[in-house]
N, C-alpha and C. Protein backbone atom coordinates (compact mmCIF):
# COMPACT_ATOMS: atom_id res chain seq x y z
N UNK A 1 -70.58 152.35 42.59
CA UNK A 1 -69.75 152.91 43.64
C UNK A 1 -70.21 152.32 44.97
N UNK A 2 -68.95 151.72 46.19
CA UNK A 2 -69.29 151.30 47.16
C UNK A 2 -68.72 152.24 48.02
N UNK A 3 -69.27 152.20 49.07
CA UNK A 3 -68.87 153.19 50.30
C UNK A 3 -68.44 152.66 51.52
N UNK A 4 -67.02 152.11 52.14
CA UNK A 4 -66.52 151.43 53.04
C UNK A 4 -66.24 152.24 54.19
N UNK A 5 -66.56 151.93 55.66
CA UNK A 5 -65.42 153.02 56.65
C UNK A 5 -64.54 151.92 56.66
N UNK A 6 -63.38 152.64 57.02
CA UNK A 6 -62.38 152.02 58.12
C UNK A 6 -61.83 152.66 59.27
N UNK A 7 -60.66 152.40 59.48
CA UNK A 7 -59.83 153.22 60.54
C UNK A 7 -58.10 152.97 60.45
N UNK A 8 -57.95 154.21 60.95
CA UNK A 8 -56.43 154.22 60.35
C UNK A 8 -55.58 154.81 61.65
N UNK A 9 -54.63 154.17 61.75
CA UNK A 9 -53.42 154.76 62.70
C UNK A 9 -52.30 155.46 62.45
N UNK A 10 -52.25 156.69 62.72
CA UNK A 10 -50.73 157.46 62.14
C UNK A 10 -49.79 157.48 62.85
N UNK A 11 -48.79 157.36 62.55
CA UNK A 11 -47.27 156.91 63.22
C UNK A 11 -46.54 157.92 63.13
N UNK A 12 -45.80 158.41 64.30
CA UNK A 12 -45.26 159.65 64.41
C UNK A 12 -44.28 159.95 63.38
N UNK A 13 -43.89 158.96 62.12
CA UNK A 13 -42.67 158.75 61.57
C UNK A 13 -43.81 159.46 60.23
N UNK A 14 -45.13 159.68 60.46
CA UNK A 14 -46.02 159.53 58.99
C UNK A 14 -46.32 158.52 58.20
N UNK A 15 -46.16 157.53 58.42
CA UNK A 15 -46.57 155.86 58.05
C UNK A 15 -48.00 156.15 58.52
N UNK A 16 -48.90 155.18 58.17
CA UNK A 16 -50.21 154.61 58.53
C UNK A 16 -50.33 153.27 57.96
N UNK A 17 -51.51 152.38 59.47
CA UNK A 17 -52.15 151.73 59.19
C UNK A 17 -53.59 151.71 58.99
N UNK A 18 -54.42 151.25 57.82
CA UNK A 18 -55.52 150.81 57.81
C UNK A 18 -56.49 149.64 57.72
N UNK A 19 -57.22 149.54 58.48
CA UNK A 19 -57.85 148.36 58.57
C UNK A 19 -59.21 148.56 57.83
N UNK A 20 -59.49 148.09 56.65
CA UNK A 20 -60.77 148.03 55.81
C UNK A 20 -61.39 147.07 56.00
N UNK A 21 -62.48 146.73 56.28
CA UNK A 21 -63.43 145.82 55.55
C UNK A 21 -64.58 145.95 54.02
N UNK A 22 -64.12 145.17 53.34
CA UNK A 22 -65.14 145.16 52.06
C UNK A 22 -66.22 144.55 52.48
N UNK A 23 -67.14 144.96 51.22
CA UNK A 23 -68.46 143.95 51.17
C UNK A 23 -68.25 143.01 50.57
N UNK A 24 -68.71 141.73 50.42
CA UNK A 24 -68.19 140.56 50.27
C UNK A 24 -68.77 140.40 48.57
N UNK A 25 -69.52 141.67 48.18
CA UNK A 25 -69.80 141.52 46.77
C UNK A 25 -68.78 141.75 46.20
N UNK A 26 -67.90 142.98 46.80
CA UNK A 26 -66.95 143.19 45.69
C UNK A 26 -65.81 142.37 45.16
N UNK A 27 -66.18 143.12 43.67
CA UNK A 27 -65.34 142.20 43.00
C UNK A 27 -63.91 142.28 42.84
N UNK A 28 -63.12 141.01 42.87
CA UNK A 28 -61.59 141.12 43.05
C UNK A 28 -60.91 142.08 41.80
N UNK A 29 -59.96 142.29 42.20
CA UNK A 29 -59.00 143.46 41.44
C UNK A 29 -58.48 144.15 41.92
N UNK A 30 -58.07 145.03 41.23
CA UNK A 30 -57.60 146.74 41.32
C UNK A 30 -58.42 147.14 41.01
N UNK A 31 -59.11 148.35 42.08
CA UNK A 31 -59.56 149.40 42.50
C UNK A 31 -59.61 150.44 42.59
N UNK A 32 -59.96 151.80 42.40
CA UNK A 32 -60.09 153.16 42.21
C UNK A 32 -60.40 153.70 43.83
N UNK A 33 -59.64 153.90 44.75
CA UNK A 33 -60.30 154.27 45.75
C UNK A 33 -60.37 155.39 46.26
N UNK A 34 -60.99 156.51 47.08
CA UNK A 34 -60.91 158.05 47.14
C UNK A 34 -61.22 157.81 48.56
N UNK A 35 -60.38 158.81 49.22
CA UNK A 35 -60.34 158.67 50.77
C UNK A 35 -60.69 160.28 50.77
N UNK A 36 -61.37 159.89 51.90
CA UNK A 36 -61.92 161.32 52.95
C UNK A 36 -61.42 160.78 54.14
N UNK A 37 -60.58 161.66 55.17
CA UNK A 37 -59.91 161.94 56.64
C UNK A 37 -60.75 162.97 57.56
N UNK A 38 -61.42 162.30 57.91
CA UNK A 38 -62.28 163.02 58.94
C UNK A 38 -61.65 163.48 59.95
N UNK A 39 -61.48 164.81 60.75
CA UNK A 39 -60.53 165.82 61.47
C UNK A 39 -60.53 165.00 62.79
N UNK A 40 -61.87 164.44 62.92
CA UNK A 40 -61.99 164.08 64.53
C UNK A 40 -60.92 162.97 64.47
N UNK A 41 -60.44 162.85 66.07
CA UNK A 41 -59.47 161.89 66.03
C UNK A 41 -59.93 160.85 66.83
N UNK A 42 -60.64 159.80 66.72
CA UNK A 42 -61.31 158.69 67.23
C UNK A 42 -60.22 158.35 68.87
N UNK A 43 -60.96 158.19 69.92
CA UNK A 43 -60.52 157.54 71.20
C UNK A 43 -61.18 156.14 71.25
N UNK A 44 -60.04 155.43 71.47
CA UNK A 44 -60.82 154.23 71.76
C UNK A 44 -60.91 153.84 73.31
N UNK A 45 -62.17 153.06 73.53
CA UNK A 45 -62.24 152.92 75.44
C UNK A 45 -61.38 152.50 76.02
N UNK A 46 -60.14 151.62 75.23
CA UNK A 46 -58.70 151.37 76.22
C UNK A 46 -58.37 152.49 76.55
N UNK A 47 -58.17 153.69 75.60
CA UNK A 47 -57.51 154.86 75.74
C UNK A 47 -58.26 156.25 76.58
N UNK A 48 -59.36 156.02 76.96
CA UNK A 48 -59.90 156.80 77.79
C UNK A 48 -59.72 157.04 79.24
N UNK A 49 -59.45 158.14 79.84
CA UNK A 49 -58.99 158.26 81.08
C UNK A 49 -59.98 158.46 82.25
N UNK A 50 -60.29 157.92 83.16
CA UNK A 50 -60.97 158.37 83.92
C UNK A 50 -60.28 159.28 85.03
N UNK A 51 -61.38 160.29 85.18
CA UNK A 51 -60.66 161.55 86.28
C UNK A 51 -59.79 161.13 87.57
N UNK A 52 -59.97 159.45 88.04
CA UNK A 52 -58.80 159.57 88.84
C UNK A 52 -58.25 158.72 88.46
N UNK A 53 -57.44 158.51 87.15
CA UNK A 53 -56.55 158.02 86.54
C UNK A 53 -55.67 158.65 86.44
N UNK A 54 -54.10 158.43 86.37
CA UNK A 54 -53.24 159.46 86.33
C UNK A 54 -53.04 158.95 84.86
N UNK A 55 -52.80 159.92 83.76
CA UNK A 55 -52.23 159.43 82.22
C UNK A 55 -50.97 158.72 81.99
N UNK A 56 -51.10 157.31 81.25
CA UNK A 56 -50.09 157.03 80.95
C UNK A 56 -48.71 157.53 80.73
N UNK A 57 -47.59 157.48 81.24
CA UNK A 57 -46.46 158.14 81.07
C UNK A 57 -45.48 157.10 79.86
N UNK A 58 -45.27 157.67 78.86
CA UNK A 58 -44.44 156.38 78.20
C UNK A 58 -43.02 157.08 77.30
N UNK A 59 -42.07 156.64 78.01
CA UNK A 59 -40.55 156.74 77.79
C UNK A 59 -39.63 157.32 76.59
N UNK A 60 -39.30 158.17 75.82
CA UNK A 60 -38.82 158.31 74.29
C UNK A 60 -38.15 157.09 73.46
N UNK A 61 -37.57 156.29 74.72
CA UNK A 61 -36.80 155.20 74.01
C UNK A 61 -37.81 154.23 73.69
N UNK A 62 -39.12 153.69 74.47
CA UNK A 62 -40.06 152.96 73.97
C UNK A 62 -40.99 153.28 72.69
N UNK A 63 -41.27 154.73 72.81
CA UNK A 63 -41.60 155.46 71.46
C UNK A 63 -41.10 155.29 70.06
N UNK A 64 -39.93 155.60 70.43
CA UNK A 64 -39.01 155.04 69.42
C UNK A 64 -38.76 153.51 68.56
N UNK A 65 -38.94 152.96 70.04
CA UNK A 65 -38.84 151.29 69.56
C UNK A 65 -40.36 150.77 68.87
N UNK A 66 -41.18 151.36 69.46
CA UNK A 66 -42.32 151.52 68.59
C UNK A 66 -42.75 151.89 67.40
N UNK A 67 -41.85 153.13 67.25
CA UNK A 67 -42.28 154.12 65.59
C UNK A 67 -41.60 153.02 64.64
N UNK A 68 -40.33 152.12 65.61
CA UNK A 68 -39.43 151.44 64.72
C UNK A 68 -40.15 150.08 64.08
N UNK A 69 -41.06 149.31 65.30
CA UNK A 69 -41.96 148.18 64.95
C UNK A 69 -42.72 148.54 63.74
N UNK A 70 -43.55 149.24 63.89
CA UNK A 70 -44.71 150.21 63.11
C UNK A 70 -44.08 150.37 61.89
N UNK A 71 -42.83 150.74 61.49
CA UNK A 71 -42.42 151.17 60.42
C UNK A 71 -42.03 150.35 59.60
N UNK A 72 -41.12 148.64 60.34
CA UNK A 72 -41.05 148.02 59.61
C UNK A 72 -42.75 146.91 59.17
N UNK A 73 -43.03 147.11 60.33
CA UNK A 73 -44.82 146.17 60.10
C UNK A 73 -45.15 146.83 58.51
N UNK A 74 -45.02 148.11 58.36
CA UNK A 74 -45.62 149.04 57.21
C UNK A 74 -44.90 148.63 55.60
N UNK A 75 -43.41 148.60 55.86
CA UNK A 75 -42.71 148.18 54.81
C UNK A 75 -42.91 146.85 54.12
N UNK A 76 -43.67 146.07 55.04
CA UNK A 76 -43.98 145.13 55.19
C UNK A 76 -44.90 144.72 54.41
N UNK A 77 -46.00 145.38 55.10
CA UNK A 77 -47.20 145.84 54.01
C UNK A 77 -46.92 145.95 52.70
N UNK A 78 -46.24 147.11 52.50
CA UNK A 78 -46.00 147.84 51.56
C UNK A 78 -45.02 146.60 50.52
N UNK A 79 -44.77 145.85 50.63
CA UNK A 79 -43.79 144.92 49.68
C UNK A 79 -45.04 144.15 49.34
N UNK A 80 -45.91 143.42 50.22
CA UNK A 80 -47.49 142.77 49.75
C UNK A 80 -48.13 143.69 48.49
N UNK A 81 -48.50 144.82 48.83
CA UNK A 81 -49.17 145.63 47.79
C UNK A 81 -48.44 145.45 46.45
N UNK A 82 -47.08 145.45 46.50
CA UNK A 82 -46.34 145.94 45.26
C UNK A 82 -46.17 144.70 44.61
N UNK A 83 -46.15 143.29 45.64
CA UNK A 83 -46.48 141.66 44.53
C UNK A 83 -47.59 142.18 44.27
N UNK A 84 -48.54 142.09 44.78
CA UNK A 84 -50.09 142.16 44.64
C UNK A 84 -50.52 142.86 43.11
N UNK A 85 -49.69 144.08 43.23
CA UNK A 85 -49.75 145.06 42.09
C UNK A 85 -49.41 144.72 40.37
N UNK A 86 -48.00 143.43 40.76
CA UNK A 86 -47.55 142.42 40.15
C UNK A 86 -48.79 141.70 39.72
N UNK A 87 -48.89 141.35 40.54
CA UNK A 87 -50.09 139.84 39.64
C UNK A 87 -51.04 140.41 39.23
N UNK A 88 -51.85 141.73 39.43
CA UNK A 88 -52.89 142.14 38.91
C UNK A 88 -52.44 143.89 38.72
N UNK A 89 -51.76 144.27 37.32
CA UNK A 89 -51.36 145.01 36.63
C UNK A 89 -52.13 145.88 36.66
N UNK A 90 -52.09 147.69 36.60
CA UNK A 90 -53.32 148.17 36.25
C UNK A 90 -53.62 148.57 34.72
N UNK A 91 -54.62 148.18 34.60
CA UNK A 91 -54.85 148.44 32.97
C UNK A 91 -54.93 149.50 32.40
């Protein structure tokens, strides 16, 4: 058993991205993997405000055009996994 972090982005639509890194031992295949979601919700230092910062204000229609990027980026993904799944069957 290996133990990886990553980090993941949730999309107001319920999509996510994750970004993993493996150890470079592991071996290629299909995988068994078990996720734990830790409650805290990570800030990153772009996203931190300082007290005389006023908070980003950002538009519904850009939101939107966003959830829309995000969603197809994901489908996207999601067609990779399912060749992927193709060439290496689970047994």
């Amino acid at each position: 058993m290996k133990t990886i972090e990553a980090e993941m982005i949730v999309n107001p639509n319920g999509k996510s991205i994750m970004k993993v890194s493996v150890p470079p031992d592991l071996p290629l295949g299909k995988h068994r993997v078990v996720l734990v979601i830790e409650e805290k919700v990570l800030v990153l230092k772009s996203q931190k405000v300082h007290a005389k910062q006023k908070p980003l204000v950002i538009s519904s229609k850009l939101k939107e055009k966003f959830t829309q990027f995000r969603s197809a980026e994901l489908d996207h993904l999601e067609e990779e996994f399912k060749d992927y799944e193709k060439k290496f069957p689970h047994e």
